[in-house]
Every structure is written in structure tokens, then in C-alpha cells.
N, C-alpha and C. Protein backbone atom coordinates (compact mmCIF):
# COMPACT_ATOMS: atom_id res chain seq x y z
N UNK A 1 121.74 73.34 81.90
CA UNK A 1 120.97 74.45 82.46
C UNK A 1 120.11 75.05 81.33
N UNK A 2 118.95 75.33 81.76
CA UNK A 2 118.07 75.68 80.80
C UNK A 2 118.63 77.71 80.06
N UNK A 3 117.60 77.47 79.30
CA UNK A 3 117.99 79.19 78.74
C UNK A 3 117.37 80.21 79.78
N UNK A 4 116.05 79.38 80.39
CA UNK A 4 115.26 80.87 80.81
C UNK A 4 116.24 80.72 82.55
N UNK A 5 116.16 79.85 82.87
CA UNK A 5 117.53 79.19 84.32
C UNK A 5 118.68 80.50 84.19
N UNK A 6 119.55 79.96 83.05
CA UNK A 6 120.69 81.02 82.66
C UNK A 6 120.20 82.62 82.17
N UNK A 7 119.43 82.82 81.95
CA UNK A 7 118.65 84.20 81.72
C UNK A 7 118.61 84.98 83.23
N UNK A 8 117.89 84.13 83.63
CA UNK A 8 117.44 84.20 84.93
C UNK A 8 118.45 85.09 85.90
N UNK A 9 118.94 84.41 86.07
CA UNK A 9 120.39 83.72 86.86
C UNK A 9 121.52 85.16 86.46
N UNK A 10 121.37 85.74 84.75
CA UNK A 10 122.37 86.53 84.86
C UNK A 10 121.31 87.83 84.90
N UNK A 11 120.35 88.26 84.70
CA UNK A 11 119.57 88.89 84.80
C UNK A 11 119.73 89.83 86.70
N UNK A 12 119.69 88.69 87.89
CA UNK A 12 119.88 88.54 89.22
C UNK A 12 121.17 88.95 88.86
N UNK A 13 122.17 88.68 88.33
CA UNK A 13 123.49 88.95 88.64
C UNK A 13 123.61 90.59 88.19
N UNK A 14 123.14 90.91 87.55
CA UNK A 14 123.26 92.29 86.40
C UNK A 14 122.61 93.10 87.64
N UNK A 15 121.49 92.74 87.94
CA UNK A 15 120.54 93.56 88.80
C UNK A 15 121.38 93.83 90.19
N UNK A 16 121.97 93.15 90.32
CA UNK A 16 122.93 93.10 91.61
C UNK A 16 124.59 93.77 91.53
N UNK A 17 124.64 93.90 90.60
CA UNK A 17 125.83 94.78 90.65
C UNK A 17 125.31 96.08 90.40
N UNK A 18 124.33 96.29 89.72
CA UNK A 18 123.58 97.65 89.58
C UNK A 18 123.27 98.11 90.82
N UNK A 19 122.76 97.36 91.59
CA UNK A 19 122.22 97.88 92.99
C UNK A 19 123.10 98.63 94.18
N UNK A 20 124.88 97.02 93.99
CA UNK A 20 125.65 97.57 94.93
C UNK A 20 126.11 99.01 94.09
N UNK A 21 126.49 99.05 93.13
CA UNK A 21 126.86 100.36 92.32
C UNK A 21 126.08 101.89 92.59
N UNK A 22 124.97 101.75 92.93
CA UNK A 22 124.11 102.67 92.78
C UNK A 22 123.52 102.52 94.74
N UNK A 23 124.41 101.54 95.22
CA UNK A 23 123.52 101.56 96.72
C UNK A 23 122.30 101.81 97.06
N UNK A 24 121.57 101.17 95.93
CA UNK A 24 120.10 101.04 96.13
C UNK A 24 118.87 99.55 95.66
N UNK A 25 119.61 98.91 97.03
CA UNK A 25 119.21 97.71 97.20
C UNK A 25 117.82 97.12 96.15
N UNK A 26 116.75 98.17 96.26
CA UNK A 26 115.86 97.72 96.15
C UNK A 26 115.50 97.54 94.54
N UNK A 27 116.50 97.78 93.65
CA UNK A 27 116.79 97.54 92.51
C UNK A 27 116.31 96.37 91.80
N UNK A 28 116.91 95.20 92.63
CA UNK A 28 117.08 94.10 92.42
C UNK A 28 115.76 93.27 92.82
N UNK A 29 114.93 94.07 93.31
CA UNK A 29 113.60 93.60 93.87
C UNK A 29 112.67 93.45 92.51
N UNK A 30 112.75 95.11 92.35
CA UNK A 30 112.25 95.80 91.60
C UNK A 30 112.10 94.92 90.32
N UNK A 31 113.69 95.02 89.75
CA UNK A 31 113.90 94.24 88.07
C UNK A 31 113.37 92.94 88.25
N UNK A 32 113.49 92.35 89.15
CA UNK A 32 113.10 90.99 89.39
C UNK A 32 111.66 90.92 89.14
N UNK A 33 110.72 91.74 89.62
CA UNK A 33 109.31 91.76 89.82
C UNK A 33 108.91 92.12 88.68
N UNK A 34 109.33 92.92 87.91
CA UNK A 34 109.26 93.16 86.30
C UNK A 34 109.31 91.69 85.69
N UNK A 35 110.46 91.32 85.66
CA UNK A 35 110.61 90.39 84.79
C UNK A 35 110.12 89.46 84.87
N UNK A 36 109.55 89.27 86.04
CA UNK A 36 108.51 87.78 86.52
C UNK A 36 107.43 87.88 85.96
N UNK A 37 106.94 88.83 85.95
CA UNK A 37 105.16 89.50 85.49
C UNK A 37 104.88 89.09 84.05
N UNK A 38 106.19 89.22 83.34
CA UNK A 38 106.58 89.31 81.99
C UNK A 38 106.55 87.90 80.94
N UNK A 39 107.15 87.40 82.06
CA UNK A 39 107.37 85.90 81.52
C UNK A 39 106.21 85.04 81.60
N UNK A 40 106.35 84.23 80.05
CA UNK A 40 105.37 83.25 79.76
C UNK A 40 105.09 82.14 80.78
N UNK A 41 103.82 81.64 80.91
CA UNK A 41 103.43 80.37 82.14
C UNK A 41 104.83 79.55 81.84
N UNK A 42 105.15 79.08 81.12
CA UNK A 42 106.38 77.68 81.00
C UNK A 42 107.22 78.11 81.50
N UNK A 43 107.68 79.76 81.11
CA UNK A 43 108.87 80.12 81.70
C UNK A 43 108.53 80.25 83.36
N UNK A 44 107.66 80.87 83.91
CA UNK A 44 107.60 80.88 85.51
C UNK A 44 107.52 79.49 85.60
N UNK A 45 107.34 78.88 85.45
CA UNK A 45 107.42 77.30 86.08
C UNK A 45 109.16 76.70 86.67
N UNK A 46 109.84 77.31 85.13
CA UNK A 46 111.41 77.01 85.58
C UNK A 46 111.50 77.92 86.71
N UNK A 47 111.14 79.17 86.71
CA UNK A 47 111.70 80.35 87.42
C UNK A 47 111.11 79.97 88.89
N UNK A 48 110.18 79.54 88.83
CA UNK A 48 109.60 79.00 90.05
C UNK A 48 110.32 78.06 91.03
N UNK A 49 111.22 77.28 89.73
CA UNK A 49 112.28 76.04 90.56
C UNK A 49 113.09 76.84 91.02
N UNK A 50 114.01 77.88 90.16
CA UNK A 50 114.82 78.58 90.68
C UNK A 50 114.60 78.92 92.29
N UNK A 51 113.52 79.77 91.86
CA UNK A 51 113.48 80.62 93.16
C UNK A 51 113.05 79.47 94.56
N UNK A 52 112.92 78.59 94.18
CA UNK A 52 112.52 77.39 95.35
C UNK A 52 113.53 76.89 95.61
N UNK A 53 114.87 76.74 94.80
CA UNK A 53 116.38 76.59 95.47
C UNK A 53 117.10 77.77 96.21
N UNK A 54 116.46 78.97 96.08
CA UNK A 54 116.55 80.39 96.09
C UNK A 54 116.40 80.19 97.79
N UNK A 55 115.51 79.94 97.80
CA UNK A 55 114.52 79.54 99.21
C UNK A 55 115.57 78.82 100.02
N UNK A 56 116.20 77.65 99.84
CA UNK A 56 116.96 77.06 100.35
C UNK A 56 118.42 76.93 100.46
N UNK A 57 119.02 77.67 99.94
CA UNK A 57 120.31 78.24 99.88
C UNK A 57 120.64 79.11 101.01
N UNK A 58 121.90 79.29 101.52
CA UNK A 58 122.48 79.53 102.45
C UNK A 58 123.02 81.30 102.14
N UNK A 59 122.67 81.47 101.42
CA UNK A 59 122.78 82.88 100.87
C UNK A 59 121.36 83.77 100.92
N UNK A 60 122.14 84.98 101.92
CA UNK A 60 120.61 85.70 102.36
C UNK A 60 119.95 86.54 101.38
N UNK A 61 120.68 86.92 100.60
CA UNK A 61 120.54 88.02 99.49
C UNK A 61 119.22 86.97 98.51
N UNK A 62 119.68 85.92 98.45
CA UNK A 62 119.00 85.17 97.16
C UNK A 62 117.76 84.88 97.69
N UNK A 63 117.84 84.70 99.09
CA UNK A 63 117.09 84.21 99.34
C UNK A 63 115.80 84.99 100.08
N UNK A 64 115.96 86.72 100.40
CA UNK A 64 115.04 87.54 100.69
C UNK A 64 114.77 88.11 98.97
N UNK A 65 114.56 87.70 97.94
CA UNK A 65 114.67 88.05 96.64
C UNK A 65 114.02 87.01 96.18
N UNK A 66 113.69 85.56 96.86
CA UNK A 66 112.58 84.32 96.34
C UNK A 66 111.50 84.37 97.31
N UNK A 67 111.61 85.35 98.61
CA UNK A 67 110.86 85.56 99.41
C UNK A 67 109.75 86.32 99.17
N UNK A 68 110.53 87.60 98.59
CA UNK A 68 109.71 88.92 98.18
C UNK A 68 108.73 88.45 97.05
N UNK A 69 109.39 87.62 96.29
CA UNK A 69 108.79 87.41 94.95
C UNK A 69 107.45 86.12 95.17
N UNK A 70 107.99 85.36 95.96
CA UNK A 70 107.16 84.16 96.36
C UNK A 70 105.71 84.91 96.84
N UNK A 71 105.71 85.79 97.80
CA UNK A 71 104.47 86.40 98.02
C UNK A 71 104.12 86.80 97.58
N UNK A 72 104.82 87.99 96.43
CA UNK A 72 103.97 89.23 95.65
C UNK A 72 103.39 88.45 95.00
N UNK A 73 103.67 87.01 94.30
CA UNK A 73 103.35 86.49 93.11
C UNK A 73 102.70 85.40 93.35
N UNK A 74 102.26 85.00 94.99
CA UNK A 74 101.28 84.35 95.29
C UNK A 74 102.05 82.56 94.68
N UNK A 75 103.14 82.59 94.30
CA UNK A 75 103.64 81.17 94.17
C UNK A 75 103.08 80.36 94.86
N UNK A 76 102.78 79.17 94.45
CA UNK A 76 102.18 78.40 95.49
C UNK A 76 103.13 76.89 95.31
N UNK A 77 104.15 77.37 93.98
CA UNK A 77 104.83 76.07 93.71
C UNK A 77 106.24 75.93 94.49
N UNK A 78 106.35 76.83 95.36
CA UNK A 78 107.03 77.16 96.36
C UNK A 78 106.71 76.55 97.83
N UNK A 79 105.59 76.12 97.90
CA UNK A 79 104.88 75.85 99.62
C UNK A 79 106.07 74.57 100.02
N UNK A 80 106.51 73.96 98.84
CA UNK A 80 107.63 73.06 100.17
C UNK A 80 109.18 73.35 100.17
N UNK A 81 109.55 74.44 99.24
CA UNK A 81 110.67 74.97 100.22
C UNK A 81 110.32 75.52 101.51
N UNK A 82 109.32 76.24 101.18
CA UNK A 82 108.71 77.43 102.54
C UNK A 82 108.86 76.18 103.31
N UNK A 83 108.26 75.14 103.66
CA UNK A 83 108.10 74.31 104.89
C UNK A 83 109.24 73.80 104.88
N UNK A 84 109.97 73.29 104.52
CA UNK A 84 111.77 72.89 104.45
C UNK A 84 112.88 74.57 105.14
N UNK A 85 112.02 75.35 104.68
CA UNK A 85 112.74 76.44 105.14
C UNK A 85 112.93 76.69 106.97
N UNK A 86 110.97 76.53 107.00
CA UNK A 86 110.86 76.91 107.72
C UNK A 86 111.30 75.58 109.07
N UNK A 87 111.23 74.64 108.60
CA UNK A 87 112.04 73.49 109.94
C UNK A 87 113.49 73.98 110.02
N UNK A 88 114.20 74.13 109.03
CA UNK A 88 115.57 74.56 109.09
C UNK A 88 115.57 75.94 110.11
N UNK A 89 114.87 76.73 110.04
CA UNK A 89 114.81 78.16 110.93
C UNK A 89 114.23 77.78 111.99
N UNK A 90 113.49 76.78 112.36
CA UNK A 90 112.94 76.39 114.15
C UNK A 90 114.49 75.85 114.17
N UNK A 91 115.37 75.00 113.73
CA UNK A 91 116.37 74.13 114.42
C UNK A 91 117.60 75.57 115.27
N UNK A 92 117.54 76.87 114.58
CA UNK A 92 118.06 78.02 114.21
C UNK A 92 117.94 78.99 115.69
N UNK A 93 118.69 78.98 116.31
CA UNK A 93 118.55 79.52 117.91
C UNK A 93 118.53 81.35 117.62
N UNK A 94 119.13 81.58 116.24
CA UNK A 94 119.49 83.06 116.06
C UNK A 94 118.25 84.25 115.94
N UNK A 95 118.64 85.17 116.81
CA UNK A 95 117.46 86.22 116.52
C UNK A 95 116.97 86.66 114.90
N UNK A 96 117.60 86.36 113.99
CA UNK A 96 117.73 86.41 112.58
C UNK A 96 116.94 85.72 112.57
N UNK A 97 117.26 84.33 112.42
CA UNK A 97 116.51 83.31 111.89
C UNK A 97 114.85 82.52 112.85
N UNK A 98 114.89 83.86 113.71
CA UNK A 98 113.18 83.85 114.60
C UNK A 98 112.50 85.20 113.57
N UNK A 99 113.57 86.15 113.28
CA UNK A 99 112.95 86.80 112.15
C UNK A 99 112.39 86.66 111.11
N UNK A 100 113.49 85.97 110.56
CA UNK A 100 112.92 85.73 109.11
C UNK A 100 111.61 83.95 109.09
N UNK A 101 111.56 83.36 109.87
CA UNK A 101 110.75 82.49 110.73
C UNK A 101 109.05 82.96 110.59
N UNK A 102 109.34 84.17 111.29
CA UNK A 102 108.29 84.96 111.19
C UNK A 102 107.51 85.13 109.58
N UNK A 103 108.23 85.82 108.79
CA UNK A 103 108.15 85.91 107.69
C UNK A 103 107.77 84.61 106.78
N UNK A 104 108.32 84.03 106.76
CA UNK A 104 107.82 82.66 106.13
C UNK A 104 106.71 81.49 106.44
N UNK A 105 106.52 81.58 108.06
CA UNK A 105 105.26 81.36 108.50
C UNK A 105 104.24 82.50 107.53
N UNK A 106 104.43 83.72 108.05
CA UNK A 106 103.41 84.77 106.73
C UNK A 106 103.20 83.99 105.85
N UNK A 107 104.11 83.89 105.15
CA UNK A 107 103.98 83.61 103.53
C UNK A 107 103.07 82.06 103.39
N UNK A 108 103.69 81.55 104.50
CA UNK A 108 103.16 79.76 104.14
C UNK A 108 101.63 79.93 104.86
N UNK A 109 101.54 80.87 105.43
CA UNK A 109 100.08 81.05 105.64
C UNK A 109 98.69 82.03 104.60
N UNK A 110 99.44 82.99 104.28
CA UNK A 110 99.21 83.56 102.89
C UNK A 110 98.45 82.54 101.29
N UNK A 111 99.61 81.86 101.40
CA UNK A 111 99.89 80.80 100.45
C UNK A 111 98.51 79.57 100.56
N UNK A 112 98.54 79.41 102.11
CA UNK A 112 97.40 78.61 102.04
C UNK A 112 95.92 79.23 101.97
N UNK A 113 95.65 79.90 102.63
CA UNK A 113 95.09 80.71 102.29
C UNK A 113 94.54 81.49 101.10
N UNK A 114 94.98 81.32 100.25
CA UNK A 114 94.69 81.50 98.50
C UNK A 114 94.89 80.29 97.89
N UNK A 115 95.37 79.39 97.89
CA UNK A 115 94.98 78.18 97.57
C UNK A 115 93.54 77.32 98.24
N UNK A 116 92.95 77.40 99.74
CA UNK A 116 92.28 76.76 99.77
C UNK A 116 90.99 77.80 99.18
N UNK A 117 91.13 79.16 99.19
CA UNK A 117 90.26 79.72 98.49
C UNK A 117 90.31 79.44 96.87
N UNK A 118 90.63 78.70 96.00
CA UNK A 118 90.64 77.71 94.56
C UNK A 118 90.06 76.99 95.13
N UNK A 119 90.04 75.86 96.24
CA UNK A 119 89.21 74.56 96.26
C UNK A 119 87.73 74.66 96.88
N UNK A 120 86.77 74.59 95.90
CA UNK A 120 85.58 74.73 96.43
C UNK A 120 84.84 73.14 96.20
């Protein structure tokens, strides 16, 4: 596992016990969005993988936290979890997962959308 991976990784963990501690979820949004801004191109590249397993993990917490970040930050190295995500959430009968459905269509439309605005 890489350093900025394990950085990463306990950084999310720190931010998350702070949050349940202090019952203020949005903590973990927050530190996260800091620290992304922060980091050198090489390092978002790993962080980028992260958060694209982030995407696909069965854990909701991790995964509205690669969501938030995927948009604010215009990721675009993300567009095929988003579409892996998003077949997994059509197979998904749950009012949840027509929710969050919603949301990730956004994003994968967002996403294209600023990318085909680069190709001229």
C-alpha cells in the first residue's frame, strides 16, 4: 500500500471518529475537501484510485464521501466506477438505491459535460 493510500485512508479514519464524537457528520466532508485541494497532481491520481474503490464498495459512508468529492473536484478519473456504480443501482429495486441512482446519473452527466467541453 502506498504512503499517500495509507495517509489517505487514516486521515478518513481520524476524520470519522471526530465526526461521530462531535455528531457532526459533515466533518468528514469538509477535512476531506481540504486535503484533496492540497495534494500534489501524483498524489490525486492515487487518491483518485482510492476514491474509485470508494465508489464501489458496499459501505455507504465511503462511498457518499467519493461522491461528494468526485463532483466538487470534477474527477473525471472516476467516470467508470460512476458507470459500474450506476448498473449495480438499476439491478437495485430499493428506494435508496433509485436515490442515490439519481445522484450519480448527476455526476456522470456533470462529468461529461466538462470533459467534452476540453475536446474541441
Amino acid at each position: 500500500m502506498s504512503d499517500i493510500r495509507r495517509q489517505w485512508e487514516a486521515l478518513r479514519g481520524h476524520l470519522e471518529e471526530e465526526a461521530q464524537g462531535s455528531k457532526q457528520s459533515a466533518i468528514v466532508h469538509e477535512g476531506l475537501s481540504r486535503a484533496y485541494a492540497q495534494l500534489a497532481m501524483v498524489d490525486k491520481e492515487t487518491v483518485n484510485m482510492v476514491l474509485s474503490e470508494y465508489l464501489l464498495t458496499d459501505d455507504l459512508s465511503k462511498r457518499y464521501d467519493a461522491r461528494a468529492l468526485v463532483r466538487r473536484f470534477k474527477i473525471v478519473d472516476a467516470m467508470p466506477a460512476l458507470l459500474a456504480l450506476s448498473a449495480k443501482l438499476r439491478s437495485d429495486p430499493s428506494a435508496t438505491a433509485r436515490k442515490e441512482l439519481e445522484l450519480i446519473s448527476e455526476i456522470i452527466g456533470e462529468l461529461a459535460d466538462d470533459s467534452a467541453g476540453l475536446v474541441n
